[in-house]
C-alpha atoms as a PDB file:
ATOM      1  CA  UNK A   1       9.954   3.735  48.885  1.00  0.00           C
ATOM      2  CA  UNK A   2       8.478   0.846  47.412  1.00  0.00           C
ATOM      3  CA  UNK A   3       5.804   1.536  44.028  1.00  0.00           C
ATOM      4  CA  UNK A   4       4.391  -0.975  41.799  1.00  0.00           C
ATOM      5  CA  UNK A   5       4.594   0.474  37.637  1.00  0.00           C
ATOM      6  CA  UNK A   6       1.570  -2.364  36.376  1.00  0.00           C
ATOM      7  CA  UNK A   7       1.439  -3.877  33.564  1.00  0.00           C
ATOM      8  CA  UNK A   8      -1.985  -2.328  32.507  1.00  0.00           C
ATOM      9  CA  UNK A   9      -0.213   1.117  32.815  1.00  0.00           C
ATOM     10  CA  UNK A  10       2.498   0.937  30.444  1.00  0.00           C
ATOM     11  CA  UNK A  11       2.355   2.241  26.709  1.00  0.00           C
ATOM     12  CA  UNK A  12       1.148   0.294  23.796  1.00  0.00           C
ATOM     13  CA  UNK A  13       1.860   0.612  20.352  1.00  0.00           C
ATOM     14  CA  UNK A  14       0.712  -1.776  17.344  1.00  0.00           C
ATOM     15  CA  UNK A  15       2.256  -1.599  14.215  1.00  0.00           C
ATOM     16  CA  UNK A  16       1.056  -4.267  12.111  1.00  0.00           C
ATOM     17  CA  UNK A  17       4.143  -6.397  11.945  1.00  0.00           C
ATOM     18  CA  UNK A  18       5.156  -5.307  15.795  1.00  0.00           C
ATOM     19  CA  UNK A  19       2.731  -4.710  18.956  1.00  0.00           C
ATOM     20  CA  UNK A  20       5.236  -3.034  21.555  1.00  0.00           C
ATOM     21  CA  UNK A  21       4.920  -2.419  25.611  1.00  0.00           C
ATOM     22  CA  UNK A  22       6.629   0.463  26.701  1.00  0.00           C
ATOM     23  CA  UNK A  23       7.873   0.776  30.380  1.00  0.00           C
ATOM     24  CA  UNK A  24       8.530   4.548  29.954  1.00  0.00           C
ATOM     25  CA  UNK A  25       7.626   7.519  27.329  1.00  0.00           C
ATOM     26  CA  UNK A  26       8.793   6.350  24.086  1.00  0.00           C
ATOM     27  CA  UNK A  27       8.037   7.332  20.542  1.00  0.00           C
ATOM     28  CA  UNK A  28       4.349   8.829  20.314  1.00  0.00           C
ATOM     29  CA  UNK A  29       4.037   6.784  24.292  1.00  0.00           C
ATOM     30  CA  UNK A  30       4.580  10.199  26.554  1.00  0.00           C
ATOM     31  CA  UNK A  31       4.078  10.299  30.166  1.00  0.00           C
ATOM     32  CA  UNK A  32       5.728  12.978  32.363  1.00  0.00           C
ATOM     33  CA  UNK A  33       5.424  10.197  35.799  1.00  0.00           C
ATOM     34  CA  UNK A  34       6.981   7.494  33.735  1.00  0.00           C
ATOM     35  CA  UNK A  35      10.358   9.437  31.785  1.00  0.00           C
ATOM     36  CA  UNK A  36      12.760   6.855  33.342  1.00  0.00           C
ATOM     37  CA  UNK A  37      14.129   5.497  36.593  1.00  0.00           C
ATOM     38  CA  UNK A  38      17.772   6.510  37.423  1.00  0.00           C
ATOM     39  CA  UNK A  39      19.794   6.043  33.545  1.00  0.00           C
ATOM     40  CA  UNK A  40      17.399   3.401  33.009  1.00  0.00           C
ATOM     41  CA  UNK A  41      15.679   5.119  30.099  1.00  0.00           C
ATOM     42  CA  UNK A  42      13.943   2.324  28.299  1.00  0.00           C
ATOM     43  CA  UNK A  43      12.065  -0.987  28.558  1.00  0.00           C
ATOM     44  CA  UNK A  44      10.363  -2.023  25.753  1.00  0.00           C
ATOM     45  CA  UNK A  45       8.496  -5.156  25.097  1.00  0.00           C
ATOM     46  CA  UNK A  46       8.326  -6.119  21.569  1.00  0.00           C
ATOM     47  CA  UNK A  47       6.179  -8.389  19.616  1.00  0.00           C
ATOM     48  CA  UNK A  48       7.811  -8.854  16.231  1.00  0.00           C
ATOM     49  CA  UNK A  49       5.753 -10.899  13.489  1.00  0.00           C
ATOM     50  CA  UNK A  50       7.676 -13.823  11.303  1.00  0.00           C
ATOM     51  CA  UNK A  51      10.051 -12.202   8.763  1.00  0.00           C
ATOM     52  CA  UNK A  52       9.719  -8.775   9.938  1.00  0.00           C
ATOM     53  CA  UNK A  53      11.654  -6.609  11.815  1.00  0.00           C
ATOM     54  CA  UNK A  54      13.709  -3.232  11.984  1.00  0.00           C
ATOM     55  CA  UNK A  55      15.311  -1.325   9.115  1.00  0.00           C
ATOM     56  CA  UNK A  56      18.815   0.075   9.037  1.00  0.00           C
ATOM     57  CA  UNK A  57      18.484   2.880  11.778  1.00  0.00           C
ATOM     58  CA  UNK A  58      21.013   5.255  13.574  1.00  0.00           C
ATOM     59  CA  UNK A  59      21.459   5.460  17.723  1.00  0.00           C
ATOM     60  CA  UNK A  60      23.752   7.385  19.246  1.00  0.00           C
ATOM     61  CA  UNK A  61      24.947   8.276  22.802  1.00  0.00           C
ATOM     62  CA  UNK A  62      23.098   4.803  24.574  1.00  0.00           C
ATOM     63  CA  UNK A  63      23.814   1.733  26.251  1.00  0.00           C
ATOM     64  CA  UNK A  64      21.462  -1.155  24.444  1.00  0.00           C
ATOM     65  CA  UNK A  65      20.725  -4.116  26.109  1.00  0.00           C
ATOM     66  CA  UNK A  66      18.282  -6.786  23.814  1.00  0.00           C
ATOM     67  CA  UNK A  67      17.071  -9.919  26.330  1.00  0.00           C
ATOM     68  CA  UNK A  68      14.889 -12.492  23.463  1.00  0.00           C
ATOM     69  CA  UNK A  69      12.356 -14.241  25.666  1.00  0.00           C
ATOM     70  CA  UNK A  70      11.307 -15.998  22.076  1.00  0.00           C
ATOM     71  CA  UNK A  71      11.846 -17.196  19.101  1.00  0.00           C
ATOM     72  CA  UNK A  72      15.245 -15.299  17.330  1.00  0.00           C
ATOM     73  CA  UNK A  73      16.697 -11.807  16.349  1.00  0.00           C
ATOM     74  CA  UNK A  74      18.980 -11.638  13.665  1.00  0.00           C
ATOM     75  CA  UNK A  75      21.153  -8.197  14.313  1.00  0.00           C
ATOM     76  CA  UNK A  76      23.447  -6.642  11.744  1.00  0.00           C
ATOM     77  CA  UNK A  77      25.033  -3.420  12.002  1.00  0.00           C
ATOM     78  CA  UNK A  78      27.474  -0.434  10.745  1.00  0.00           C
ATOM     79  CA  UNK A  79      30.749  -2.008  13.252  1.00  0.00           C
ATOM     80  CA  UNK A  80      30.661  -5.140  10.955  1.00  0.00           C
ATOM     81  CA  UNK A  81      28.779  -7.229  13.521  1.00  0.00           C
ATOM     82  CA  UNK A  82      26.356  -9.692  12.787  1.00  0.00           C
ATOM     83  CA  UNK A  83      24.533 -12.808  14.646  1.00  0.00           C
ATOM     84  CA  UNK A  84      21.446 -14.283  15.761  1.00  0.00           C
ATOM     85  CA  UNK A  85      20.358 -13.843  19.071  1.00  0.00           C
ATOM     86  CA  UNK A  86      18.071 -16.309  20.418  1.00  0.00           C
ATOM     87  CA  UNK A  87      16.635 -16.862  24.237  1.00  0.00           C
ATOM     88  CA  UNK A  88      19.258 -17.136  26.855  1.00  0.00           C
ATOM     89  CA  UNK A  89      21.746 -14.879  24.958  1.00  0.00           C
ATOM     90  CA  UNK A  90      22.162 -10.988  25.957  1.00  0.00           C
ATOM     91  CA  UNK A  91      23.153  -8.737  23.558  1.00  0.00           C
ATOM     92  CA  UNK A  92      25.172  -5.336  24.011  1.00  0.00           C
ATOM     93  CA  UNK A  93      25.608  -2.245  22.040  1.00  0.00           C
ATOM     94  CA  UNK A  94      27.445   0.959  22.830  1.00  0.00           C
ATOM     95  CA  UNK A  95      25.957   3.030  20.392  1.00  0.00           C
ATOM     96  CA  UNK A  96      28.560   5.728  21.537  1.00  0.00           C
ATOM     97  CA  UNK A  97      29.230   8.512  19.379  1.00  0.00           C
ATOM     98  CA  UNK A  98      26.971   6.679  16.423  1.00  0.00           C
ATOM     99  CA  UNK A  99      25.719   3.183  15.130  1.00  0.00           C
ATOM    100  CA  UNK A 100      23.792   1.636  12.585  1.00  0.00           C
ATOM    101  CA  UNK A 101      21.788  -1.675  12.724  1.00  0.00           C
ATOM    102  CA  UNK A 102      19.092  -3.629  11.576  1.00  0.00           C
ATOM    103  CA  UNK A 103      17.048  -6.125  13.831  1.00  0.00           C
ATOM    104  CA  UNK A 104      14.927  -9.216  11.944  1.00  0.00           C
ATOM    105  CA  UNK A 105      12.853 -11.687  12.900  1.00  0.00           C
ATOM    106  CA  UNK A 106      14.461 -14.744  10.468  1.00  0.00           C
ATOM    107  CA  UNK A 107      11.813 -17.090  11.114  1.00  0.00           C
ATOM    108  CA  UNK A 108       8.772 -17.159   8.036  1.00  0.00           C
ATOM    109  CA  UNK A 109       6.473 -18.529  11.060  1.00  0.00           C
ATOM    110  CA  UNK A 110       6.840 -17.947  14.568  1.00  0.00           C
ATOM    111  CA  UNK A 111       6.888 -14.217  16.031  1.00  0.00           C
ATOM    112  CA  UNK A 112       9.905 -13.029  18.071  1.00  0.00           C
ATOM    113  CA  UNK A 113       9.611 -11.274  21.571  1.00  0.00           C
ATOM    114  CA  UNK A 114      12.168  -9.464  22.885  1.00  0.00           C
ATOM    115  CA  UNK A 115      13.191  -6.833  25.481  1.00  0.00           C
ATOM    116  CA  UNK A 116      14.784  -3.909  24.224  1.00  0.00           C
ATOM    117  CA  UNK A 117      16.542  -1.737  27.297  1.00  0.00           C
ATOM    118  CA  UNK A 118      18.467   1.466  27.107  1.00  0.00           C
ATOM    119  CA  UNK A 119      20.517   2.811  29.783  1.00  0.00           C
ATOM    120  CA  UNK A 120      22.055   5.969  29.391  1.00  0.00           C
ATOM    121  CA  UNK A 121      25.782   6.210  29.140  1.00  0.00           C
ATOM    122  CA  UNK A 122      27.849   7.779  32.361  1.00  0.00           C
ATOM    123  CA  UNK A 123      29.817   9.452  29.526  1.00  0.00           C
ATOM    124  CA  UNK A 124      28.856  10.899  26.047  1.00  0.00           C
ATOM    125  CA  UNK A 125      30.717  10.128  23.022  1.00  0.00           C
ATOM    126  CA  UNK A 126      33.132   7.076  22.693  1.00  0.00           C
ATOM    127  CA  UNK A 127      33.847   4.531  20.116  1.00  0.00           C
ATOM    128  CA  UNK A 128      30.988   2.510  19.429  1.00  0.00           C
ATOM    129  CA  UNK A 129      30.865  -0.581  20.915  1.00  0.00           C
ATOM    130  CA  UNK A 130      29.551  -4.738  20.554  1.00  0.00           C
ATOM    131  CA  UNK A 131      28.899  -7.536  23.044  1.00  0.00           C
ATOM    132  CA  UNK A 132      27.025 -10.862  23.386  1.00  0.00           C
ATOM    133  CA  UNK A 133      27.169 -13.737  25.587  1.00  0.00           C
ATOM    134  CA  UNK A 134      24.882 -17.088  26.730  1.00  0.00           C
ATOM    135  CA  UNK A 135      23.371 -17.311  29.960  1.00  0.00           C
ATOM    136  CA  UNK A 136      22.023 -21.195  30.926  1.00  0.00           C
ATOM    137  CA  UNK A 137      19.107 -21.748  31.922  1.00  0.00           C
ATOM    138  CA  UNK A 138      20.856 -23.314  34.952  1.00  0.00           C
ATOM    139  CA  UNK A 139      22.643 -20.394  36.141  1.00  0.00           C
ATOM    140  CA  UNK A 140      19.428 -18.304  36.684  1.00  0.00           C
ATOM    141  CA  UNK A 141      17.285 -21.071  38.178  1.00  0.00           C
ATOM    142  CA  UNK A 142      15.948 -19.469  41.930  1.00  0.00           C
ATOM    143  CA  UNK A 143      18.946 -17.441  42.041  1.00  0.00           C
ATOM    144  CA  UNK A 144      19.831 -14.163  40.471  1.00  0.00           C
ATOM    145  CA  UNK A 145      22.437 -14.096  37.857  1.00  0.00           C
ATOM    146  CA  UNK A 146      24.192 -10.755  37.339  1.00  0.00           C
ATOM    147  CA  UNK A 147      24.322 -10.293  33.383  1.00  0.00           C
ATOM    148  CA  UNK A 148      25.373  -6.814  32.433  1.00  0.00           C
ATOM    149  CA  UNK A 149      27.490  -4.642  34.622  1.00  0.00           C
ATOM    150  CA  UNK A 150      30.084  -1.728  34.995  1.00  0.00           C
ATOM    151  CA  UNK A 151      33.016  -3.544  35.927  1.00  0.00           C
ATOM    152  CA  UNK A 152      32.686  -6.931  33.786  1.00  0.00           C
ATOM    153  CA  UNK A 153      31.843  -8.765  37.662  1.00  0.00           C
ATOM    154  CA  UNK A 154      31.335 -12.471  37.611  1.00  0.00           C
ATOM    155  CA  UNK A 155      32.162 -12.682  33.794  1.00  0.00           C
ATOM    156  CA  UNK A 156      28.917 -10.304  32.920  1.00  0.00           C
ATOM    157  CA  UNK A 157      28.493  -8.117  30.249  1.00  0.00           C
ATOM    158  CA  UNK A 158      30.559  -4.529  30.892  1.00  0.00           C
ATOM    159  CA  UNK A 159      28.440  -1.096  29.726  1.00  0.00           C
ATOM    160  CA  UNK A 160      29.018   2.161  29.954  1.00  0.00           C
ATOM    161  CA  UNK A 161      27.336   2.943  33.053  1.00  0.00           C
ATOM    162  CA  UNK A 162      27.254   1.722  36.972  1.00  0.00           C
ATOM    163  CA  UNK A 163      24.322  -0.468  36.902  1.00  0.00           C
ATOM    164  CA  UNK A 164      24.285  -3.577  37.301  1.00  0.00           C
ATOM    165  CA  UNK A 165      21.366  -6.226  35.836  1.00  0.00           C
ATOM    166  CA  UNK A 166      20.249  -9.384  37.148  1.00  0.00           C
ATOM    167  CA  UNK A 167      18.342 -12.062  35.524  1.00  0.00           C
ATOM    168  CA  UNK A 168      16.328 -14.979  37.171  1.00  0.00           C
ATOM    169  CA  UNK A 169      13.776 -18.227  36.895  1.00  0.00           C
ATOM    170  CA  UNK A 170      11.593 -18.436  40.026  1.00  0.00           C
ATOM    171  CA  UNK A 171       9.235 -21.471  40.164  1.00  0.00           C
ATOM    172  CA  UNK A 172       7.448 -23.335  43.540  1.00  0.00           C
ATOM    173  CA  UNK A 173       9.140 -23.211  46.256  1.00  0.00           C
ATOM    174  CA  UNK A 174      12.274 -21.364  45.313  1.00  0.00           C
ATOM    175  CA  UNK A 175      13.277 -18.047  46.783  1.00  0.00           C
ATOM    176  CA  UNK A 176      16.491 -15.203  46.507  1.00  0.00           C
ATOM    177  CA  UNK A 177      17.535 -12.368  48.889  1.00  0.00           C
ATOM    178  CA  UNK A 178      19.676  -9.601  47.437  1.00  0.00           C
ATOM    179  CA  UNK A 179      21.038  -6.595  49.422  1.00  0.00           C
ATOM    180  CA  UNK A 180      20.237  -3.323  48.586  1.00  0.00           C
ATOM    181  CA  UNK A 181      22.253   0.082  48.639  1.00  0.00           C
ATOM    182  CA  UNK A 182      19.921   2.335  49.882  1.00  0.00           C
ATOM    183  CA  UNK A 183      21.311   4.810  48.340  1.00  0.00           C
ATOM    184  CA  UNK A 184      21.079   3.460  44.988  1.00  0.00           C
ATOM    185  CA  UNK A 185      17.587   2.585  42.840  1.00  0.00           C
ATOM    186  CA  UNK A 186      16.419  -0.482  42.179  1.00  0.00           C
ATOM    187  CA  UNK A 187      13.690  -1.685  39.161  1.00  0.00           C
ATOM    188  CA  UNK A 188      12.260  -5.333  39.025  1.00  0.00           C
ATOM    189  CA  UNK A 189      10.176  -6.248  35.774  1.00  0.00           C
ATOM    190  CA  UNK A 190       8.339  -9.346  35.543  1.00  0.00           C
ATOM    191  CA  UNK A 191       9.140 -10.572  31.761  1.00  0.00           C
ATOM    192  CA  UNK A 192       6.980 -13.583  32.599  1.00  0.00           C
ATOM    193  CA  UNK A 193       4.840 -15.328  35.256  1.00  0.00           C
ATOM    194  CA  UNK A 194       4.165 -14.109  38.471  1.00  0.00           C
ATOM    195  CA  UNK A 195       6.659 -13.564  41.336  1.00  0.00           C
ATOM    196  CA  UNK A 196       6.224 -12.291  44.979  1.00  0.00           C
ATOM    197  CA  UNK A 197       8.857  -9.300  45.531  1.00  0.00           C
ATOM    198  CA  UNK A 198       8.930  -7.802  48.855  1.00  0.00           C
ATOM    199  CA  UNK A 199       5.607  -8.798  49.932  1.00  0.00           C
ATOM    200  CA  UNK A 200       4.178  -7.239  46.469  1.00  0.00           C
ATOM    201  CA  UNK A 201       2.374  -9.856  43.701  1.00  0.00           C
ATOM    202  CA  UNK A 202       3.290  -9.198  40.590  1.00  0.00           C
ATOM    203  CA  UNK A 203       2.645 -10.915  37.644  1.00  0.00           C
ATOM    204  CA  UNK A 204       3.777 -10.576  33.884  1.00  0.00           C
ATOM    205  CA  UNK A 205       4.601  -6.936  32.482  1.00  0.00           C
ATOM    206  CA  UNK A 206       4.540  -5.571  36.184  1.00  0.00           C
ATOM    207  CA  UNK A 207       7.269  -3.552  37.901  1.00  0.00           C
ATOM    208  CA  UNK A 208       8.644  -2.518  41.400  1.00  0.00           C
ATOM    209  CA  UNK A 209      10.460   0.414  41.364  1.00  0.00           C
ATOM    210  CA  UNK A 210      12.491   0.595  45.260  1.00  0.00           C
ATOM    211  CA  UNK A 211      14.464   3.637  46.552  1.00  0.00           C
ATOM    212  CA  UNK A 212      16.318   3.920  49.778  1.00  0.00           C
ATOM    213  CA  UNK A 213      15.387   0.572  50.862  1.00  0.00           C
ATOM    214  CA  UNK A 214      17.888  -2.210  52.059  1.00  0.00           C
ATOM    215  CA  UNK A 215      16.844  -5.741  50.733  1.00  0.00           C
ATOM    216  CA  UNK A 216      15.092  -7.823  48.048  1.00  0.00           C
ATOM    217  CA  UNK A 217      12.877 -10.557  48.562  1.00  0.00           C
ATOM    218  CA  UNK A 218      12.248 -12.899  45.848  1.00  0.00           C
ATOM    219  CA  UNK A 219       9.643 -16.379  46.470  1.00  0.00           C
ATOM    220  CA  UNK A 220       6.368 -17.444  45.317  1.00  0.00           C
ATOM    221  CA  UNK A 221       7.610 -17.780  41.900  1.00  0.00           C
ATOM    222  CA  UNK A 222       5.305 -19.357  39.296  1.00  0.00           C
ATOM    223  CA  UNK A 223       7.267 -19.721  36.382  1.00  0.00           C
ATOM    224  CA  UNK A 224       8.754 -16.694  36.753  1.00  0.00           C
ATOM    225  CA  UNK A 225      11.381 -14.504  34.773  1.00  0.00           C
ATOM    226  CA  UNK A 226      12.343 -11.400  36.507  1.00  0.00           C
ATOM    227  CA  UNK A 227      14.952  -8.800  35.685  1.00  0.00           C
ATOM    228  CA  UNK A 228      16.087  -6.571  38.346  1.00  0.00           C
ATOM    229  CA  UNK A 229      17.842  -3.494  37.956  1.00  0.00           C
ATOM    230  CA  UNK A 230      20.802  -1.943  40.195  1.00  0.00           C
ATOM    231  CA  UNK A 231      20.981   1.867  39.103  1.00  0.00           C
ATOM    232  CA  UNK A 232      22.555   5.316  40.973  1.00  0.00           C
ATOM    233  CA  UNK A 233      20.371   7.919  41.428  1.00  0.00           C
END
């Protein structure tokens, strides 16, 4: 099963300070077709304006991924934890059995844009929990490079959950393969320019949601960033 989520589709919220893109129901965004894929429960993308941001706020019980594609967020939260994450870093949070944090935008003129993801948790409860780490440019270029995971592989980040994320940069003439489990799910979203996944163009906010199917083809990148999601059913 191969089905393409477009960009067009998703949810949209504007709130002044923050436009946001929602991959799945969130907030006042419902749709009953679009709840989540496997765990994978949200992908948000957020606009943030210069020198705003979120409040203190409480999660609880999810795995929270935060991929900047610009400019800088500046995270702070109950565990003692603070830092500024800025493009190229990934930033983890357990949330566990409760967190609080606050997300800024430091910067007094350029807007920040960010992913937020949630995966849920393969276990409730748990100590809350931190985690950060720099990707180079380098290591992505027209390969994949696994960046979150259940097991800590190939020095990734380790979550809660058996899912596995993979970022790349796809440009001209560069091109990946990845085998699939086909009996696991797999989610590719286009964060930027346009990419040609298993015969399917896609271009920036798209998505290609794969079940039961036994490889990924990545080529016809024009400058491309893609994250691609290994998830159990």
């Amino acid at each position: 099963m191969i089905a393409i989520r477009p960009s067009q589709e998703r949810g949209y919220a504007e709130h002044g300070w923050l436009k946001s893109y929602h991959s799945f129901s969130f907030a006042e965004y419902y749709d009953p077709e679009h709840m989540g894929f496997g765990p994978l429960r949200v992908i948000n993308d957020d606009w943030i304006a210069p020198a705003m941001g979120f409040g203190t706020h409480p999660h609880q019980n999810m795995e929270i991924i935060t991929y900047v594609l610009e400019g800088a967020i500046a995270h702070k939260d109950s565990m003692g934890n603070g830092s500024t994450i800025r493009p190229g870093n990934v930033q983890y949070m357990s949330a566990g059995t409760g967190v609080r944090h606050s997300e800024f935008n430091p910067a007094n003129t350029e807007h920040t844009r960010l992913l937020q993801i949630w995966i849920q948790p393969d276990q409730l409860g748990g100590e809350p929990l931190y985690g950060e780490k720099e990707f180079s440019r380098e290591e992505k270029q027209g390969r994949l490079r696994l960046v979150v995971s259940g097991d800590g592989a190939e020095s990734s980040i380790r979550i809660r959950q058996d899912a596995r994320l993979y970022v790349g940069l796809f440009d001209a003439g560069q091109r990946a393969e990845m085998t699939l489990d086909k009996n696991r799910l797999s989610y590719v979203h286009i964060a930027r320019g346009e990419l040609t996944v298993n015969g399917q163009s896609l271009k920036e906010g798209d998505a290609l949601m794969l079940a039961a199917e036994e490889k990924l083809v990545l080529e016809q990148g024009n400058q491309a960033e893609v994250l691609v999601f290994d998830l159990p059913h």
